[in-house]
N, C-alpha and C. Protein backbone atom coordinates (compact mmCIF):
# COMPACT_ATOMS: atom_id res chain seq x y z
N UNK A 1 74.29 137.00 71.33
CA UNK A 1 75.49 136.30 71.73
C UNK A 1 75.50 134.92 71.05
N UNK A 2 76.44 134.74 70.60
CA UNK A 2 76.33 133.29 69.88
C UNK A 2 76.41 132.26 70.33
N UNK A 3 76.13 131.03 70.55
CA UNK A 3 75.97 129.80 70.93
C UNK A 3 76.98 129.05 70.92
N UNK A 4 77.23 128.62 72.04
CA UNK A 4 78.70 127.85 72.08
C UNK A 4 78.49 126.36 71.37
N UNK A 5 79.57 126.40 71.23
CA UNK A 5 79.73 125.12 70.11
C UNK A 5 80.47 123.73 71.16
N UNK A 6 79.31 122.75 71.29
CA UNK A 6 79.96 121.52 71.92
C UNK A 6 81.15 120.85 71.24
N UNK A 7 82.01 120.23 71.99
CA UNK A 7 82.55 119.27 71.54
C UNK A 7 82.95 118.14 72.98
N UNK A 8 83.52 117.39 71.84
CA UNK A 8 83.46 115.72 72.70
C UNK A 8 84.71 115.37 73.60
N UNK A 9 85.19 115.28 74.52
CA UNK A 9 86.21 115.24 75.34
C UNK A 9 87.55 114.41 74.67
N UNK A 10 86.82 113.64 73.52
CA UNK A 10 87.98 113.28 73.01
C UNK A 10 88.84 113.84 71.69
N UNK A 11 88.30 115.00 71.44
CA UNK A 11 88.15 115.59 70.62
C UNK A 11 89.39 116.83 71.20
N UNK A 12 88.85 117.33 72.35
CA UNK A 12 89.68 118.50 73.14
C UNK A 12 91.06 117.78 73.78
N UNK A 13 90.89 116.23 73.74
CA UNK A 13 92.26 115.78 74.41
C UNK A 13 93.06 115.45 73.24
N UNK A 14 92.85 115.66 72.01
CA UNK A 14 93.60 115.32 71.00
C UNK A 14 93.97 116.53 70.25
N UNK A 15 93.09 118.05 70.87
CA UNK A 15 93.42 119.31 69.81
C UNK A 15 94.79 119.68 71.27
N UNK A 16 94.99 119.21 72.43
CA UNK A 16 95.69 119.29 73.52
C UNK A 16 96.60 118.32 73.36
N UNK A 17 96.42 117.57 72.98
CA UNK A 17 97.92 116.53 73.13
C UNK A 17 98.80 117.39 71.76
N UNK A 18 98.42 117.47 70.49
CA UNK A 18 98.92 118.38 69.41
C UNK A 18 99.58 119.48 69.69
N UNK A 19 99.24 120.66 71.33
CA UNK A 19 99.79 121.46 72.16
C UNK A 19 101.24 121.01 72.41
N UNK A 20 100.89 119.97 73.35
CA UNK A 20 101.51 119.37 74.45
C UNK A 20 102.72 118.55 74.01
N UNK A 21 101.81 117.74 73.20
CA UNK A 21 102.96 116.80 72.22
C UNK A 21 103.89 116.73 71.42
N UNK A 22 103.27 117.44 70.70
CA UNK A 22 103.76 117.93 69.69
C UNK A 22 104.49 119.50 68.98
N UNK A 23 104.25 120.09 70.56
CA UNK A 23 104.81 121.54 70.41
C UNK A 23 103.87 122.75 69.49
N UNK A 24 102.69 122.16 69.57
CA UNK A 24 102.09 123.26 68.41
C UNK A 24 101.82 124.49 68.79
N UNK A 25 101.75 125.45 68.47
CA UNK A 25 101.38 126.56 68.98
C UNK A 25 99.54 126.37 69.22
N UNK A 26 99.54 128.00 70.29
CA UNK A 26 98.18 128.11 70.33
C UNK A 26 97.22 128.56 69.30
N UNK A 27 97.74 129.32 68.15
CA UNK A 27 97.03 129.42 66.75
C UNK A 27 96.70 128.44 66.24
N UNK A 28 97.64 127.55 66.18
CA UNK A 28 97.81 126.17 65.01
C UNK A 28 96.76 125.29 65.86
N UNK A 29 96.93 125.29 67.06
CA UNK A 29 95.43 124.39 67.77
C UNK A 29 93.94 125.50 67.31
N UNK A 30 93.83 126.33 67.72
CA UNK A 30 92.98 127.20 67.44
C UNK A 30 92.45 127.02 66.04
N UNK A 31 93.40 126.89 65.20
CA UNK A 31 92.95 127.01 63.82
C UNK A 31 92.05 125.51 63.03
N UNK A 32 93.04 124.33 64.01
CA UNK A 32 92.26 122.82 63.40
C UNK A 32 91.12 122.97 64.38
N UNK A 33 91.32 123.61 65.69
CA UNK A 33 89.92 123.27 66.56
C UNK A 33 88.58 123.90 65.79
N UNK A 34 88.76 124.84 66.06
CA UNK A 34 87.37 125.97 65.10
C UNK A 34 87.17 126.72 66.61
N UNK A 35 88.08 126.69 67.53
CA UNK A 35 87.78 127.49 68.87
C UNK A 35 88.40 128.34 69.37
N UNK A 36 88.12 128.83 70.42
CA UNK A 36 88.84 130.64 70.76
C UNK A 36 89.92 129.44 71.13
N UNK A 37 91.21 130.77 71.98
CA UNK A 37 92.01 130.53 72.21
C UNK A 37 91.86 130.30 74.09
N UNK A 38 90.86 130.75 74.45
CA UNK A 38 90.79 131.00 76.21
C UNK A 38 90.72 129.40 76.26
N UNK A 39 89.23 128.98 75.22
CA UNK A 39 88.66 127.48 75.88
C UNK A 39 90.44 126.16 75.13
N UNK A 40 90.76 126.43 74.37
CA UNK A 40 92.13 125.64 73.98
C UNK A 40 93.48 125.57 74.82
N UNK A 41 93.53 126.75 75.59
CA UNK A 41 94.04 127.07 76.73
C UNK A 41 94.01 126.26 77.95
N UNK A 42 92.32 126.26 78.44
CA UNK A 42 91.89 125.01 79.15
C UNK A 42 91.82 124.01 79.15
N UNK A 43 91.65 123.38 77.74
CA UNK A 43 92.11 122.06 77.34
C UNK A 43 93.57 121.78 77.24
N UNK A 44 94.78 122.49 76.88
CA UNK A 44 95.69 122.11 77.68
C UNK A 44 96.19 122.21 78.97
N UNK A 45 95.52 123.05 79.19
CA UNK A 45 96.18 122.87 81.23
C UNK A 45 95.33 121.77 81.77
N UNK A 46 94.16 121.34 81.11
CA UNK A 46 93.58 120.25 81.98
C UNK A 46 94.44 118.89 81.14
N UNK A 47 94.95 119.01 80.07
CA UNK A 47 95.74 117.77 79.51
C UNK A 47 96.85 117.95 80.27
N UNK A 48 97.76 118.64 81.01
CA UNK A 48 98.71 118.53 81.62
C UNK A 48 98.70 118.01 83.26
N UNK A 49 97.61 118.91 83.31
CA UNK A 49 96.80 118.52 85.26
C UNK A 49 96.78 116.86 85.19
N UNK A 50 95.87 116.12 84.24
CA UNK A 50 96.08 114.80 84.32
C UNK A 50 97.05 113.79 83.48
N UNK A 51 98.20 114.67 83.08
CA UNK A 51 99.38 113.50 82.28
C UNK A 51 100.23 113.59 84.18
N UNK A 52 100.01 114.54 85.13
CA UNK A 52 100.31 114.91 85.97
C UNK A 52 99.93 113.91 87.09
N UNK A 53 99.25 113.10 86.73
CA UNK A 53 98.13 112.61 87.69
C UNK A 53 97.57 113.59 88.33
N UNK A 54 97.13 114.84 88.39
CA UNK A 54 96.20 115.39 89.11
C UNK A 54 95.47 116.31 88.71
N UNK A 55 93.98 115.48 88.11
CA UNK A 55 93.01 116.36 87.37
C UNK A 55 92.70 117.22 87.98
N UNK A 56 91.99 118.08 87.21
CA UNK A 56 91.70 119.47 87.90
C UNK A 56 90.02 119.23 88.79
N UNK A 57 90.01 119.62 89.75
CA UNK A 57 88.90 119.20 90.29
C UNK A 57 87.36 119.85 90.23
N UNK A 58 87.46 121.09 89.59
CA UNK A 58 86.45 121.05 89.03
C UNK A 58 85.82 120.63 87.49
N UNK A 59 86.64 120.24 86.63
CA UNK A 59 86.46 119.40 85.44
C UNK A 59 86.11 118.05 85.57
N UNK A 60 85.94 117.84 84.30
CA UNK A 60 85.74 116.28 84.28
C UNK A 60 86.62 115.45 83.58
N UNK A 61 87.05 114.37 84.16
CA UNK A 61 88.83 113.88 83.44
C UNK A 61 88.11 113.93 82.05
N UNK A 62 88.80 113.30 81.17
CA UNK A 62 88.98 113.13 80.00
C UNK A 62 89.23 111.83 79.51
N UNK A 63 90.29 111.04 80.19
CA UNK A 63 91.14 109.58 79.54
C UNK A 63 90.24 108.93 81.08
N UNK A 64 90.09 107.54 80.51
CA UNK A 64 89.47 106.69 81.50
C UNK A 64 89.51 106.54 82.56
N UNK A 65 91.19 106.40 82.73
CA UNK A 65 91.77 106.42 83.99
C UNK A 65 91.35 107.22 84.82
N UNK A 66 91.84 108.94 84.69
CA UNK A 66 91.66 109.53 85.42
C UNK A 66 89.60 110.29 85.99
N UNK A 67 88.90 109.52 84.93
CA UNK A 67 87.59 109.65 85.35
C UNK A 67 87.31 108.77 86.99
N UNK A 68 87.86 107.43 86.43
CA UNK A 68 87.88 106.66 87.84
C UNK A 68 87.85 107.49 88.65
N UNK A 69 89.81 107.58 88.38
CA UNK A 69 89.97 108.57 90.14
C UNK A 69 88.70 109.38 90.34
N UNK A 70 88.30 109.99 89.86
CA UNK A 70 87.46 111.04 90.10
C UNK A 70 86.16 110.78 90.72
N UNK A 71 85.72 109.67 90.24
CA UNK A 71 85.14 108.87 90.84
C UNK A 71 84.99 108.38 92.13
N UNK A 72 86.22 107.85 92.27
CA UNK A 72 86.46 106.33 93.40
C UNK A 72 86.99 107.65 94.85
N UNK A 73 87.37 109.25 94.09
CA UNK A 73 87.94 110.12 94.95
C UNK A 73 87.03 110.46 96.52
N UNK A 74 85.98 110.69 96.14
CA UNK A 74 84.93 111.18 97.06
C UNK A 74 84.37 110.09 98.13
N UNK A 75 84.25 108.81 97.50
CA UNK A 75 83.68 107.42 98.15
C UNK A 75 85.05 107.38 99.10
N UNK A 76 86.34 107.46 98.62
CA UNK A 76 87.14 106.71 100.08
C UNK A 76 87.42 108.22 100.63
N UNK A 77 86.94 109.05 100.62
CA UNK A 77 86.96 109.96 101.20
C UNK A 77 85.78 109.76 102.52
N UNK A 78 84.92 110.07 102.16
CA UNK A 78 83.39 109.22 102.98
C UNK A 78 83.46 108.15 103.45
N UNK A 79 84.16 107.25 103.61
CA UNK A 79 84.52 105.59 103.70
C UNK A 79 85.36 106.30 104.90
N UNK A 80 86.61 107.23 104.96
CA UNK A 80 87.38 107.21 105.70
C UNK A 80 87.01 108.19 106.98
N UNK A 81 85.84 108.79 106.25
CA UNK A 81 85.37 109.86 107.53
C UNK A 81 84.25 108.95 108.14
N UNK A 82 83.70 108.21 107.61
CA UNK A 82 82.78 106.40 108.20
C UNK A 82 83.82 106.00 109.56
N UNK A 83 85.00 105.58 108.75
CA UNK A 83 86.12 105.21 109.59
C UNK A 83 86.42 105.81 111.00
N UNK A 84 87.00 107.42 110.79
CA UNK A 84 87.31 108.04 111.64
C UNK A 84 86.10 108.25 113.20
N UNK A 85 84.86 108.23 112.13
CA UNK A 85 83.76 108.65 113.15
C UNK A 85 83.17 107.17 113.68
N UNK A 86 83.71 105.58 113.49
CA UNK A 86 83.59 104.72 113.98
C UNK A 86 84.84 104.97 115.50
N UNK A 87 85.86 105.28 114.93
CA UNK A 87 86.70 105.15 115.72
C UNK A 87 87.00 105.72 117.05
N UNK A 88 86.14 107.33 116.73
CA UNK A 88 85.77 107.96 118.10
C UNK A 88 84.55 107.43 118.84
N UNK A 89 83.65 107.13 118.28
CA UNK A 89 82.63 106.55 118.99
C UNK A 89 82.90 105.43 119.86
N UNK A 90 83.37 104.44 119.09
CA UNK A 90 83.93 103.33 120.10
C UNK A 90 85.41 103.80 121.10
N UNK A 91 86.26 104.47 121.09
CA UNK A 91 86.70 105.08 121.48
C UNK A 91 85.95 105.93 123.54
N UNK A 92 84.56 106.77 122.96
CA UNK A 92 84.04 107.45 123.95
C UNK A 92 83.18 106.19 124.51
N UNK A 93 83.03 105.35 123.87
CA UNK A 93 81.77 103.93 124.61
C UNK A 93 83.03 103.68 125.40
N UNK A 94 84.00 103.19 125.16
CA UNK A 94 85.51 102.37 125.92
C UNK A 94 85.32 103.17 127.29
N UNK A 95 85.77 104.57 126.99
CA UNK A 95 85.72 105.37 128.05
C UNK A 95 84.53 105.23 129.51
N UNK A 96 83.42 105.42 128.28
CA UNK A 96 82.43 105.44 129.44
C UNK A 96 82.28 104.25 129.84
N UNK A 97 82.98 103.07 129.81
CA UNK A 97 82.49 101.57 130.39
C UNK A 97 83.69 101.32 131.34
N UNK A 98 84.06 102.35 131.38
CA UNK A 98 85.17 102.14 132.64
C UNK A 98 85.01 102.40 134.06
């Protein structure tokens, strides 16, 4: 089986914007990429998921921005379940000091 061939995220957001942008077909990406058509496929639906604002969540963004989010996503997630589970606790102390 042959060995997949890396490439660099900025590399797949620019054989995808050429899709996207520029109307190219999926051959004509295929053909400057040097890649199948399944993985060029994925690189534009994940270039659309985040011109969308909403990366795909099991990938990894691509453009700066949306790495943040991806980032900063999980922490105020955890921050807010911190929150919620402060709020019942003091909540059941209130109760019981009555």
């Amino acid at each position: 089986m042959p060995q997949r061939k890396p490439y660099i995220p900025a590399f797949k957001l620019e054989i995808a914007k050429l899709m996207v942008e520029q109307n190219g077909t999926l051959a004509q990406a295929c053909a400057v990429a040097g890649a199948g058509s399944t993985a060029v496929k994925r690189w534009r639906q994940q270039t659309l998921a985040e011109q969308a604002s909403t990366p795909l969540p099991q990938r990894r963004a691509r453009t700066p921005d949306n790495q943040e989010i991806q980032q900063l996503k999980p922490r105020i997630k955890q921050r807010e379940t911190g929150k919620d589970i402060l709020k019942k606790a003091s909540a059941f102390f209130a109760r019981e000091m009555r």
